[in-house]
C-alpha atoms as a PDB file:
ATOM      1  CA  UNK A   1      42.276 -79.758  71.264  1.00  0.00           C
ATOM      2  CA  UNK A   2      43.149 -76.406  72.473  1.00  0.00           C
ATOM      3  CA  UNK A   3      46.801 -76.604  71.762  1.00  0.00           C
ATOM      4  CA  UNK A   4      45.799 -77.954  68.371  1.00  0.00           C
ATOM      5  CA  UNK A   5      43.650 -74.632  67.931  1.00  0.00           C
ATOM      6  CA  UNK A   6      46.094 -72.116  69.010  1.00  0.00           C
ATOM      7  CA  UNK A   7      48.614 -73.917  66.529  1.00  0.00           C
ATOM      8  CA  UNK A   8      46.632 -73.427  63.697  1.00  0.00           C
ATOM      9  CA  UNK A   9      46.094 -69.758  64.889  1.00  0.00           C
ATOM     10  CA  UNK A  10      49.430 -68.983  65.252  1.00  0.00           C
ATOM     11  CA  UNK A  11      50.263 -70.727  61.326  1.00  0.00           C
ATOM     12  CA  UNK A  12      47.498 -68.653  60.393  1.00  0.00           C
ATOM     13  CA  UNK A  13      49.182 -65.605  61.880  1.00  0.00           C
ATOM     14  CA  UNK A  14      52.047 -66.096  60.188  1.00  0.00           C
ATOM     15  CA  UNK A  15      50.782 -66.445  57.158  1.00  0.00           C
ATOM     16  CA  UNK A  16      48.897 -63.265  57.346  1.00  0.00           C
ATOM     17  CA  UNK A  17      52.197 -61.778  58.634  1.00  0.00           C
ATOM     18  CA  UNK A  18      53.906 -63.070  55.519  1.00  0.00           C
ATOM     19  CA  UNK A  19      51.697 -61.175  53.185  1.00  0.00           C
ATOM     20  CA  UNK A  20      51.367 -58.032  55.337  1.00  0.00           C
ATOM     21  CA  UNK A  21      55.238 -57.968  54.900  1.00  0.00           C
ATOM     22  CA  UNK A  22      55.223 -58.765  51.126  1.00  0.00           C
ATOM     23  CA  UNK A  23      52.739 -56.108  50.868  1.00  0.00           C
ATOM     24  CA  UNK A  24      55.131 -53.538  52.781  1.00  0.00           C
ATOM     25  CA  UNK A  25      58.323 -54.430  51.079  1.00  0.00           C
ATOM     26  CA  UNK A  26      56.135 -53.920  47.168  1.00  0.00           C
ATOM     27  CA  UNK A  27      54.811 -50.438  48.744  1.00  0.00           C
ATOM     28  CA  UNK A  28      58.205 -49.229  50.111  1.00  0.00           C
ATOM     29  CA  UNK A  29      59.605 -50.501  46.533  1.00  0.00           C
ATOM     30  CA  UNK A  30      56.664 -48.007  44.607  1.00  0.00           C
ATOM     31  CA  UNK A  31      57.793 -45.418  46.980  1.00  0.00           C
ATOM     32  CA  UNK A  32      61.174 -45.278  46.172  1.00  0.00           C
ATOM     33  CA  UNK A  33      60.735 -45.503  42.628  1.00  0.00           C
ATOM     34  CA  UNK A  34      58.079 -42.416  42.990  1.00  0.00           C
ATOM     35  CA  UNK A  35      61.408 -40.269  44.730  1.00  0.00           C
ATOM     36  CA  UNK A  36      63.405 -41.255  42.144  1.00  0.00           C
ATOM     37  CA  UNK A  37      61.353 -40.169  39.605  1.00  0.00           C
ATOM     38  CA  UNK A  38      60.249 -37.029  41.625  1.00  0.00           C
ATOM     39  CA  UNK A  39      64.053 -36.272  42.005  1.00  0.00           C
ATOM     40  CA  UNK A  40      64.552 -36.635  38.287  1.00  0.00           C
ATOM     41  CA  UNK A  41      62.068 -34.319  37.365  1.00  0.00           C
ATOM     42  CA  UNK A  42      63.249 -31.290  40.067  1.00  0.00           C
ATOM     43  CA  UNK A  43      66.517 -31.956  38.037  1.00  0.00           C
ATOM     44  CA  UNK A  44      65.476 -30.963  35.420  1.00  0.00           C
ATOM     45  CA  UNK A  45      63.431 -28.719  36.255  1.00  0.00           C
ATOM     46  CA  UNK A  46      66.162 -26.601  37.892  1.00  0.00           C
ATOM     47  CA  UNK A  47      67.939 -26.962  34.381  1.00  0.00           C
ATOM     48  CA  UNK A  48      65.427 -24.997  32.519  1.00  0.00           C
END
């Protein structure tokens, strides 16, 4: 009974891991879209 318990935490665990890390990899995606657009605008910035 224990062992089953602990089990089911541990493929809970995961799971939440799983989507933590989905979460992380979206967010570090948004980020480096926001420098690339950030860089594109000091570009042209400097230009005018």
């Amino acid at each position: 009974m224990v062992i089953q318990k602990l089990q089911q935490n541990n493929e809970d665990l995961e799971g939440l891991i799983q989507e933590k890390n989905a979460t992380i990899a979206n967010l570090i995606k948004e980020v480096k879209q926001l420098n690339i657009n950030v860089r594109g605008k000091t570009k042209k910035n400097k230009r005018a």
